[in-house]
N, C-alpha and C. Protein backbone atom coordinates (compact mmCIF):
# COMPACT_ATOMS: atom_id res chain seq x y z
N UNK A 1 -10.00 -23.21 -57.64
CA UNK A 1 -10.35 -23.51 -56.27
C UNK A 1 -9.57 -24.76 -55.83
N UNK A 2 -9.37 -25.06 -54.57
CA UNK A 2 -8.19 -25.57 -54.14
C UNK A 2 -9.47 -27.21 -53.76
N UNK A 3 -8.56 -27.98 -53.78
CA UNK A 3 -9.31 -29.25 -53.21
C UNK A 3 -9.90 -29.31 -52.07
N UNK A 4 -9.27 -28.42 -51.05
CA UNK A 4 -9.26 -28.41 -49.76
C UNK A 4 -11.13 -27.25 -49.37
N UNK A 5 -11.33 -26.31 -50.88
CA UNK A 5 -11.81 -25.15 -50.57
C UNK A 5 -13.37 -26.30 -50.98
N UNK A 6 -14.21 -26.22 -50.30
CA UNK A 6 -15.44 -26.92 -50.79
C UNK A 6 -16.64 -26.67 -51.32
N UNK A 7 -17.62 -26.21 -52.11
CA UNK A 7 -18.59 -25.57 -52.36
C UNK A 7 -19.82 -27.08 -52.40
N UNK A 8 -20.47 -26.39 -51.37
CA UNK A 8 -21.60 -27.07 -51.04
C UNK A 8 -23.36 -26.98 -51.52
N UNK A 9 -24.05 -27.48 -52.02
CA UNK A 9 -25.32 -26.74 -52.54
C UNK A 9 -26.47 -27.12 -51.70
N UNK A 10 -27.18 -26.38 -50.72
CA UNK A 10 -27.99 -27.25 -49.70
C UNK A 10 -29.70 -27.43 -50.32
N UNK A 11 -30.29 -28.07 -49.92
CA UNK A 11 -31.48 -28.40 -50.34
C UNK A 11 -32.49 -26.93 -50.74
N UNK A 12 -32.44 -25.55 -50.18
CA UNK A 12 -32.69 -24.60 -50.77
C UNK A 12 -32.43 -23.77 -52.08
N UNK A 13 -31.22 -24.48 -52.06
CA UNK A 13 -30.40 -23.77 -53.14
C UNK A 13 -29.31 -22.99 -52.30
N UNK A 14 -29.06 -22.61 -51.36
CA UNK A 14 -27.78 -21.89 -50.91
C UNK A 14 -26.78 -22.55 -51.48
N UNK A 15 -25.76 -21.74 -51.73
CA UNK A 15 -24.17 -22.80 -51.36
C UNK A 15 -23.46 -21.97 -50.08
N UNK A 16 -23.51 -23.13 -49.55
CA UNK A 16 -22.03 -23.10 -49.08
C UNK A 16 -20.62 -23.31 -49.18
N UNK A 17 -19.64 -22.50 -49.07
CA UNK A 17 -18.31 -22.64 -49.10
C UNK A 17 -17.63 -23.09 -47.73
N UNK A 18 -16.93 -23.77 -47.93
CA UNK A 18 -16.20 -24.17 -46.72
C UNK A 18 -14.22 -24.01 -46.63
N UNK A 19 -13.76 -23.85 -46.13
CA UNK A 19 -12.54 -24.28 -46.03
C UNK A 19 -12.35 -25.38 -45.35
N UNK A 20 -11.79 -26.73 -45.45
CA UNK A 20 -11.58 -28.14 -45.11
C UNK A 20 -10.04 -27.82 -44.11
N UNK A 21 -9.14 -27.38 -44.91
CA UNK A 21 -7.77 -26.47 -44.36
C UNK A 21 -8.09 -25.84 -42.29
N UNK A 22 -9.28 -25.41 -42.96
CA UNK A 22 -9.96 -24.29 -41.28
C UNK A 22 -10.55 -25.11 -40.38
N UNK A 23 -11.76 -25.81 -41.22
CA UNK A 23 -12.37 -26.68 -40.51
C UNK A 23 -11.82 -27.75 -39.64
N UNK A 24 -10.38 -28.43 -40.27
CA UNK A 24 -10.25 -29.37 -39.68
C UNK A 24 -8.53 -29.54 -38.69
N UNK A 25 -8.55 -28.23 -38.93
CA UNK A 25 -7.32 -27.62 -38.31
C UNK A 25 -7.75 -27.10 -36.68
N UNK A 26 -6.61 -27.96 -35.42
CA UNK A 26 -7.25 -28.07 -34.45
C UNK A 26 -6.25 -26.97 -33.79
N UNK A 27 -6.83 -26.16 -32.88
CA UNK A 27 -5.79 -25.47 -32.13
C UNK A 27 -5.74 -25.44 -30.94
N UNK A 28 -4.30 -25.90 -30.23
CA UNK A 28 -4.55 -25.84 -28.83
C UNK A 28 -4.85 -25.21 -27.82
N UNK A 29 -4.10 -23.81 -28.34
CA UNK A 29 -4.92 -22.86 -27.70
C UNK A 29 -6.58 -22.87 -27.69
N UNK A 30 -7.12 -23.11 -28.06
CA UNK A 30 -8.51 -23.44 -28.66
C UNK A 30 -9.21 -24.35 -28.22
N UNK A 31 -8.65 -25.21 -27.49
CA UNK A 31 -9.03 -26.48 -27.31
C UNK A 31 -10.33 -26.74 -26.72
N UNK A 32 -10.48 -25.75 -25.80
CA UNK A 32 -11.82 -26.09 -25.42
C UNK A 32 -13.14 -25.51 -26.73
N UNK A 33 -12.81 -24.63 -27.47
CA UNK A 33 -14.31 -24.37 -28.40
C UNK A 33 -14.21 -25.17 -29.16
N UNK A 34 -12.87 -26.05 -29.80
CA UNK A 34 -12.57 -26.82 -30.53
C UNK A 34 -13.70 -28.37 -30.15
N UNK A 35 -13.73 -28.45 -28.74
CA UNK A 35 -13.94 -29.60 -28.40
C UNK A 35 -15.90 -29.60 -28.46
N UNK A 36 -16.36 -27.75 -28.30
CA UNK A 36 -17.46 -27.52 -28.47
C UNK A 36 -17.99 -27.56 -29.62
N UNK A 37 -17.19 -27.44 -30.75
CA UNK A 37 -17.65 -26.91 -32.06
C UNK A 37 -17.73 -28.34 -32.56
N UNK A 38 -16.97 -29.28 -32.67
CA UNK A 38 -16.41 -30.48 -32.99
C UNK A 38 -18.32 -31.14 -33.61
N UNK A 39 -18.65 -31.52 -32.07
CA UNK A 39 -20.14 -32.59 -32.52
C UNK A 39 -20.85 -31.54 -33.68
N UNK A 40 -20.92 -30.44 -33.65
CA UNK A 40 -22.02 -29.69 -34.45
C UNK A 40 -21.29 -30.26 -36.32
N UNK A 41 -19.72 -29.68 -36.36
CA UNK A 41 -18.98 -30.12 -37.58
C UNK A 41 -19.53 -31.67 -37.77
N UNK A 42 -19.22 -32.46 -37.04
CA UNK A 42 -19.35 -33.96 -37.72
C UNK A 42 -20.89 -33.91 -38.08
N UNK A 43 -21.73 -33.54 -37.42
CA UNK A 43 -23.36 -33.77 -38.00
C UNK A 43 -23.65 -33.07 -39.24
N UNK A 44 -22.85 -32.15 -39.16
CA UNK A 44 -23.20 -31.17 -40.54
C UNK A 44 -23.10 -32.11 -42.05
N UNK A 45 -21.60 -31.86 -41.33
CA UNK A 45 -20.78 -33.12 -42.63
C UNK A 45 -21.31 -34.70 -42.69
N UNK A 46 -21.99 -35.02 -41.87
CA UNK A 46 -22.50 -36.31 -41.86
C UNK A 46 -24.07 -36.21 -42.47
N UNK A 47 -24.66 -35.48 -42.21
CA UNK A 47 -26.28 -35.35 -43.07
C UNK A 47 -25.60 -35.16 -43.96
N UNK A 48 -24.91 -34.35 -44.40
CA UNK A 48 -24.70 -34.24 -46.48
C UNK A 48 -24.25 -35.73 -46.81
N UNK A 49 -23.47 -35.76 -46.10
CA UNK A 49 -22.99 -37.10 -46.24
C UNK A 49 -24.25 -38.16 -46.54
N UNK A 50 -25.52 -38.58 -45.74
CA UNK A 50 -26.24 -39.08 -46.25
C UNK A 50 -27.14 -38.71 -47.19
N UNK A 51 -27.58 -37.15 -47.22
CA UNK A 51 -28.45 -36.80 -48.14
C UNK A 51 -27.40 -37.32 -49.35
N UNK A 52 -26.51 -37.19 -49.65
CA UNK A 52 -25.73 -37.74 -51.20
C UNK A 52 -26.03 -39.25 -51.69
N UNK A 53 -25.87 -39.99 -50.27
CA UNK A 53 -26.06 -41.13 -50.80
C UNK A 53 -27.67 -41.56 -50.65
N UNK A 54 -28.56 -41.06 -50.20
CA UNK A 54 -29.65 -41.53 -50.61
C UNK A 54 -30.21 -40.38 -52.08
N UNK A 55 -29.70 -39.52 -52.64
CA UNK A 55 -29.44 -39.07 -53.46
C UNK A 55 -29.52 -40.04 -54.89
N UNK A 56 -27.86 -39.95 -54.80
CA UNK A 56 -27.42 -41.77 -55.42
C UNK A 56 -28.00 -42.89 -55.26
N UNK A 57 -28.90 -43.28 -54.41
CA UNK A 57 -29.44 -44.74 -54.54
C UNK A 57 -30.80 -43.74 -55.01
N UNK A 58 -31.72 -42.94 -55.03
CA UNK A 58 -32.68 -42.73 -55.78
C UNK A 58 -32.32 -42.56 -57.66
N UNK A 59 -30.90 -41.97 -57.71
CA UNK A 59 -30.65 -41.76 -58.81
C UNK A 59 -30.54 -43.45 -59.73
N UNK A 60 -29.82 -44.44 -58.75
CA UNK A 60 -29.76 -45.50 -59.11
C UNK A 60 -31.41 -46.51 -59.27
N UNK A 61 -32.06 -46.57 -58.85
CA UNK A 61 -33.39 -46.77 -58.49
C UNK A 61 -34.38 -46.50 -59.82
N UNK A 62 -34.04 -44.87 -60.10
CA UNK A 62 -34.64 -44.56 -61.52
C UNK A 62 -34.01 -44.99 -62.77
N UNK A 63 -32.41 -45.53 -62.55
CA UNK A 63 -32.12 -45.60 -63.67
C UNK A 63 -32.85 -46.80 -64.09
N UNK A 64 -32.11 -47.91 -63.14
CA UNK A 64 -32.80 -49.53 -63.07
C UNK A 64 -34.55 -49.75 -63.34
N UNK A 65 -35.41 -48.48 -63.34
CA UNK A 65 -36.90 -48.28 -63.87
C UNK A 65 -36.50 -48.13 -65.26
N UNK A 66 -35.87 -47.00 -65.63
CA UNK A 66 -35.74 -47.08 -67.04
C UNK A 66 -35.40 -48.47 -67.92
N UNK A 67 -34.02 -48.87 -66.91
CA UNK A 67 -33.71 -49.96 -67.98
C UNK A 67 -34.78 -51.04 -68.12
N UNK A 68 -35.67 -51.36 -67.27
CA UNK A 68 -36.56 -52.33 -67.16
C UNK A 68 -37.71 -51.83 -68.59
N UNK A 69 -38.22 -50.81 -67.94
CA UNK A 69 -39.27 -50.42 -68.96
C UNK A 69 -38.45 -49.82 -70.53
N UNK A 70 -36.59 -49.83 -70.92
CA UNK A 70 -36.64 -50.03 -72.52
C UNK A 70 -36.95 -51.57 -72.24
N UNK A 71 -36.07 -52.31 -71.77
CA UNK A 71 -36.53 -53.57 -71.59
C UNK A 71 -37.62 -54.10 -72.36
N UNK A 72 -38.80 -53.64 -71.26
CA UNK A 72 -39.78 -54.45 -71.93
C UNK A 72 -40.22 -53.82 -73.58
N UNK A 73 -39.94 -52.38 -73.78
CA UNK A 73 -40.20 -51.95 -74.55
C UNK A 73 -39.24 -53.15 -75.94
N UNK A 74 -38.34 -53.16 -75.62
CA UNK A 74 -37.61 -53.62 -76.64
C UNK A 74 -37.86 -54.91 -77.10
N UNK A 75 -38.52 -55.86 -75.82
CA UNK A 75 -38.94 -57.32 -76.05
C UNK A 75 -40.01 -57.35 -76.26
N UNK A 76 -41.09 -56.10 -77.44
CA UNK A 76 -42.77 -55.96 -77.63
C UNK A 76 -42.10 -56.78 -78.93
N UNK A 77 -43.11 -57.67 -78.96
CA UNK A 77 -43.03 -58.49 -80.37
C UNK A 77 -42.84 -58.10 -81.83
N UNK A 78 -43.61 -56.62 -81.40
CA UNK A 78 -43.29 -56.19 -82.49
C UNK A 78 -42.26 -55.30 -83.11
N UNK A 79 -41.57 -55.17 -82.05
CA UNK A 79 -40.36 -54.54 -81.92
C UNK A 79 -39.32 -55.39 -82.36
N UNK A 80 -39.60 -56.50 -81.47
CA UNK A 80 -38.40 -57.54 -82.32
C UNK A 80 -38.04 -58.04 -83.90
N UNK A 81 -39.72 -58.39 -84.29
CA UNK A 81 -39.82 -58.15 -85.51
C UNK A 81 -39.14 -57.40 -86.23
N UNK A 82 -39.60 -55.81 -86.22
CA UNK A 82 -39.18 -54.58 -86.64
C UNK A 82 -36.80 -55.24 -86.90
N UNK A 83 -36.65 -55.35 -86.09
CA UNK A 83 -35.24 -55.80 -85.71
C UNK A 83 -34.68 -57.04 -86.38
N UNK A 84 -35.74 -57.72 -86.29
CA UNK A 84 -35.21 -59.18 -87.16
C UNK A 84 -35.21 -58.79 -88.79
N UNK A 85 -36.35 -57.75 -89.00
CA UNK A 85 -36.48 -57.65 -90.63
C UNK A 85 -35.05 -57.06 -91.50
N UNK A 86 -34.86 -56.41 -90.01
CA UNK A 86 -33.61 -55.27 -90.15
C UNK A 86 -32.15 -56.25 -90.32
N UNK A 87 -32.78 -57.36 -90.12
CA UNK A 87 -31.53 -58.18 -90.34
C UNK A 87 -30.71 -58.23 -88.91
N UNK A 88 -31.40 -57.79 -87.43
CA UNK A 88 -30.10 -58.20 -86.12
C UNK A 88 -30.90 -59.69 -85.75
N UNK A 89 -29.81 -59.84 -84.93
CA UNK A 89 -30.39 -61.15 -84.30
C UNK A 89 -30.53 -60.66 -82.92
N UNK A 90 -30.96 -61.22 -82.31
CA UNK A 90 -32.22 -60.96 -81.24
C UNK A 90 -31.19 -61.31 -79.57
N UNK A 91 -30.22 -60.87 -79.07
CA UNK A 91 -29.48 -61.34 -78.26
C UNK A 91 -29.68 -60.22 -76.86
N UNK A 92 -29.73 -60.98 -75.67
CA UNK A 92 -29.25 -60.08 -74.50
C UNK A 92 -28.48 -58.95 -74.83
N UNK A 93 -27.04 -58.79 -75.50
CA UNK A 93 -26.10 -57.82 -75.76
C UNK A 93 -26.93 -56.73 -76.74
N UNK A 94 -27.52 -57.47 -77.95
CA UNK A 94 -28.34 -56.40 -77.90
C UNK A 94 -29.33 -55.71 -77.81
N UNK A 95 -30.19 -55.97 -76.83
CA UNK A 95 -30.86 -55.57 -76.05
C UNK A 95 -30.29 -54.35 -74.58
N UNK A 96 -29.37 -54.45 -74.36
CA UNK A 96 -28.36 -54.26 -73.18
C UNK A 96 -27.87 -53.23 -74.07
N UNK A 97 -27.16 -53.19 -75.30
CA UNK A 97 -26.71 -52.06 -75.86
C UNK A 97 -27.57 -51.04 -76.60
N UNK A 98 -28.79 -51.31 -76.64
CA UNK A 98 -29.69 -50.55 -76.94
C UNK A 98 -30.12 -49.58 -76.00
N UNK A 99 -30.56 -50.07 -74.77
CA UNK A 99 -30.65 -49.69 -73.83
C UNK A 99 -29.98 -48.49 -73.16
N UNK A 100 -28.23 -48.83 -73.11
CA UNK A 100 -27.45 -47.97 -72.50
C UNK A 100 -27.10 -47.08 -73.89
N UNK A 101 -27.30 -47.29 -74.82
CA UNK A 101 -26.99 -46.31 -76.46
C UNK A 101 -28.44 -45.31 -76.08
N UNK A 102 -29.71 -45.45 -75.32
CA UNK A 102 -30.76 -44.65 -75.10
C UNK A 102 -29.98 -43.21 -74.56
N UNK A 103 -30.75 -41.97 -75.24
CA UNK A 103 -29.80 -40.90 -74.68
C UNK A 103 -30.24 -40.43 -73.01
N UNK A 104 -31.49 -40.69 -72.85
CA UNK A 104 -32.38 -41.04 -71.71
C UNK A 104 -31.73 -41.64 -70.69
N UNK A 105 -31.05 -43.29 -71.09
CA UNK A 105 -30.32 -43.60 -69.71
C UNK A 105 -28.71 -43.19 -69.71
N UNK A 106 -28.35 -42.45 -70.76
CA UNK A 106 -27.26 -41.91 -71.08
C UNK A 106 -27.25 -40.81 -70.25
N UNK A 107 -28.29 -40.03 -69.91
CA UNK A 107 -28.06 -38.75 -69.07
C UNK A 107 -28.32 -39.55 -67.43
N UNK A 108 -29.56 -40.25 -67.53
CA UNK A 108 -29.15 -40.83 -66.43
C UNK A 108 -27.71 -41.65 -65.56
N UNK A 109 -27.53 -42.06 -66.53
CA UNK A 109 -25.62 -42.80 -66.11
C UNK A 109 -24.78 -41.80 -65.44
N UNK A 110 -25.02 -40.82 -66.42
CA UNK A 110 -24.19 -39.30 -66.29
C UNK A 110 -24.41 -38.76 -64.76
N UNK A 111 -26.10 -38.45 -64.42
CA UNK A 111 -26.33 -38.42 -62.84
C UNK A 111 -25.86 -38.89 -61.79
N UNK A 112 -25.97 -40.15 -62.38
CA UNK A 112 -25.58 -41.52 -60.88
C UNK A 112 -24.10 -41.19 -60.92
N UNK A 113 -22.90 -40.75 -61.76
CA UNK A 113 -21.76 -40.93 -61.94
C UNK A 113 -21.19 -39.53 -60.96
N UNK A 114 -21.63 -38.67 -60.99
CA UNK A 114 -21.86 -37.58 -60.66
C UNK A 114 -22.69 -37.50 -59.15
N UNK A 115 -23.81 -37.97 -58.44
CA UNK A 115 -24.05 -38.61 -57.27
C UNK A 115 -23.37 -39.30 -56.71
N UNK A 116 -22.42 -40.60 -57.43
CA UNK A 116 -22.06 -41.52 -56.75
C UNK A 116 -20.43 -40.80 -56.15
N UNK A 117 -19.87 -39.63 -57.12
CA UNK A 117 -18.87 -38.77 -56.82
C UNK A 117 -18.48 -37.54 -55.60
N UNK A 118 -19.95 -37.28 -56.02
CA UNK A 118 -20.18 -36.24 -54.28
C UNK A 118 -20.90 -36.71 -53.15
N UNK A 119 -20.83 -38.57 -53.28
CA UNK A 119 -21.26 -39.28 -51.98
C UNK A 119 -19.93 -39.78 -51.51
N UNK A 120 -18.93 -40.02 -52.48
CA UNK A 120 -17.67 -40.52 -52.26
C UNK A 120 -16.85 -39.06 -51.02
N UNK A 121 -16.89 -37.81 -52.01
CA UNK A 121 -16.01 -36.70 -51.67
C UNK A 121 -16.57 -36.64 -50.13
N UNK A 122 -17.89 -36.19 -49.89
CA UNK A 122 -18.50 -36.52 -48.82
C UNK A 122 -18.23 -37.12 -47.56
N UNK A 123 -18.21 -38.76 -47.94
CA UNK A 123 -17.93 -39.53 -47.22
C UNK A 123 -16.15 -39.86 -46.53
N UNK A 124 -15.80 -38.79 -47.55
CA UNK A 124 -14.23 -38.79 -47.67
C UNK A 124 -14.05 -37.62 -46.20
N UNK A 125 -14.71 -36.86 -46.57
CA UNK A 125 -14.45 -35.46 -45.41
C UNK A 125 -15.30 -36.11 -44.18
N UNK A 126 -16.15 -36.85 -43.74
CA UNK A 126 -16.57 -37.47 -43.19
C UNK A 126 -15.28 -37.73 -42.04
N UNK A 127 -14.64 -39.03 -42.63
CA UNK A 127 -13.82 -39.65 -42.43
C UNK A 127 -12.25 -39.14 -41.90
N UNK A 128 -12.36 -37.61 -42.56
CA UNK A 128 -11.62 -36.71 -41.40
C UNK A 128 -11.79 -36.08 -40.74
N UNK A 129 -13.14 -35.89 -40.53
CA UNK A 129 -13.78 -35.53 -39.11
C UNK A 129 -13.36 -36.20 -38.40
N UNK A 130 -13.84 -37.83 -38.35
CA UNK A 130 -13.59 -38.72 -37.50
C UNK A 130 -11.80 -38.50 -36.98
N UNK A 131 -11.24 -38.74 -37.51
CA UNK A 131 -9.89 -38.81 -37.69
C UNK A 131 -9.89 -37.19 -37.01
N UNK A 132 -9.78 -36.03 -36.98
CA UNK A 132 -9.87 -35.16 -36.33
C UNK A 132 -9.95 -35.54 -34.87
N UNK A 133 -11.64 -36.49 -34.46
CA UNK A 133 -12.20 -36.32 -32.85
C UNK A 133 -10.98 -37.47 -32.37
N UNK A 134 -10.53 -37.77 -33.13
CA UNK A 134 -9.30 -39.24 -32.60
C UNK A 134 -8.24 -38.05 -32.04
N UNK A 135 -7.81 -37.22 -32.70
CA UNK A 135 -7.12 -35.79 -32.10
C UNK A 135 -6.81 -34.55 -31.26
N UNK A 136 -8.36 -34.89 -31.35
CA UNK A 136 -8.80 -34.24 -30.56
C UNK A 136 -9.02 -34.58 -29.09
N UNK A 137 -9.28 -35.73 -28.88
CA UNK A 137 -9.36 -36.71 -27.63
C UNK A 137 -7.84 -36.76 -27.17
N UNK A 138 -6.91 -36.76 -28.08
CA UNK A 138 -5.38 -37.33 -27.86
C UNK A 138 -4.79 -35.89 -27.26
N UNK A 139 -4.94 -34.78 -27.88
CA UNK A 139 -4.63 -33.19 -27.19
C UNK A 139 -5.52 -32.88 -26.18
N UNK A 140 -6.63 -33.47 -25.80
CA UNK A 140 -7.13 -33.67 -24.53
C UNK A 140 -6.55 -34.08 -23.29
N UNK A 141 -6.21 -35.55 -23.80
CA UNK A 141 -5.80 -36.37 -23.04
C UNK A 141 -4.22 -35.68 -22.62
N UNK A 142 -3.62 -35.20 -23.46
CA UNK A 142 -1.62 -34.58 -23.35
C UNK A 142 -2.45 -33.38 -22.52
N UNK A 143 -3.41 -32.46 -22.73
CA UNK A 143 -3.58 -31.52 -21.55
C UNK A 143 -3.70 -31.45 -20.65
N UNK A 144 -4.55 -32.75 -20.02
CA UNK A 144 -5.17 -33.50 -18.71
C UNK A 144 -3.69 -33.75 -17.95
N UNK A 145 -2.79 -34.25 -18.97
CA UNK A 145 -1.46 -34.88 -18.20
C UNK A 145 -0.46 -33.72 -17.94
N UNK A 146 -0.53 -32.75 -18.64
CA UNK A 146 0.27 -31.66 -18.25
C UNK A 146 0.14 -30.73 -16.79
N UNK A 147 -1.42 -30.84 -17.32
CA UNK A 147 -2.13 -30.45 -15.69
C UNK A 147 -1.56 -30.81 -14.72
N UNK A 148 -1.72 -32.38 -14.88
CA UNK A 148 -1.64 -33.06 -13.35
C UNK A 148 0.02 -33.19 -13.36
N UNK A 149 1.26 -32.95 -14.33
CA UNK A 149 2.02 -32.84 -13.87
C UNK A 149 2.87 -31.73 -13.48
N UNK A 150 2.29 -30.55 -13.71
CA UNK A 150 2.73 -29.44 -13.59
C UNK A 150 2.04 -29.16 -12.04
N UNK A 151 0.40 -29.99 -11.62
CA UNK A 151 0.51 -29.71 -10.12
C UNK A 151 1.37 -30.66 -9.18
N UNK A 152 1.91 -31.66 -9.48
CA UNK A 152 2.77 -32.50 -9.18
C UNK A 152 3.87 -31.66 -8.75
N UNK A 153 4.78 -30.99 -9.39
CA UNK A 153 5.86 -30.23 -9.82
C UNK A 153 5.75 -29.24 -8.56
N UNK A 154 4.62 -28.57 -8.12
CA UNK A 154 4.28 -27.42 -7.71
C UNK A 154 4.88 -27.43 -6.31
């Protein structure tokens, strides 16, 4: 599948496929459904756009619960113990590498990495929407002037 071709998964479970190539390809002949269709495209692409990133900040949210609660888990006295007998010494690093060595926040990392990727791609197609209505305004504007100089001409 091409970069351009997009597969989308909506809160039901549908996917959607998109072409990015179709979508964002303006035609002048066209110009006026182009100019109709336009607001509906940017909202579409703009809710995914936020459902991803509040997505990602919930994904981030749970991880930062986990790490707190090995955390405290790891600083139970008797845990430390358990660790000192074992011969470690008792440091932030490892505490911190215990933590992220958990396979628990290991799949979590994996999530957020993966959220934080299809808030990026997202926000990326976003951003040529925008860049599109800048185009769209500009083949507006060259039609408006053709108009008025072709009744000029007349």
């Amino acid at each position: 599948m091409s970069i351009m071709q997009v597969e989308v998964t909506l809160d039901d479970g549908t996917v959607v496929k998109r072409d990015l190539n179709q979508e964002l390809n303006i035609s002048s002949a066209l110009l006026d459904d182009e100019i109709q269709a336009f607001p509906g495209q940017l909202c579409w692409w703009s809710l995914l756009a936020a459902q991803a990133r509040a997505e990602r900040e919930i994904n981030e949210k749970t991880t930062k619960a986990l790490e707190a609660d090995l955390s405290l888990e790891l600083r139970n006295p008797l845990h430390i113990k358990t660790l000192q007998d074992e011969g470690y010494r008792i440091t932030e690093d490892l505490i911190t590498s215990r933590i992220r060595s958990s396979e628990s926040w290991r799949t979590l990392n994996k999530e957020w990495s993966q959220a934080r990727a299809k808030e990026l791609k997202l926000d990326a197609i976003v951003r040529s929407f925008e860049a599109k209505h800048d185009l769209i305004i500009q083949k507006n504007a060259d039609r408006r002037q053709e108009k008025r100089l072709d009744e000029f001409n007349k």
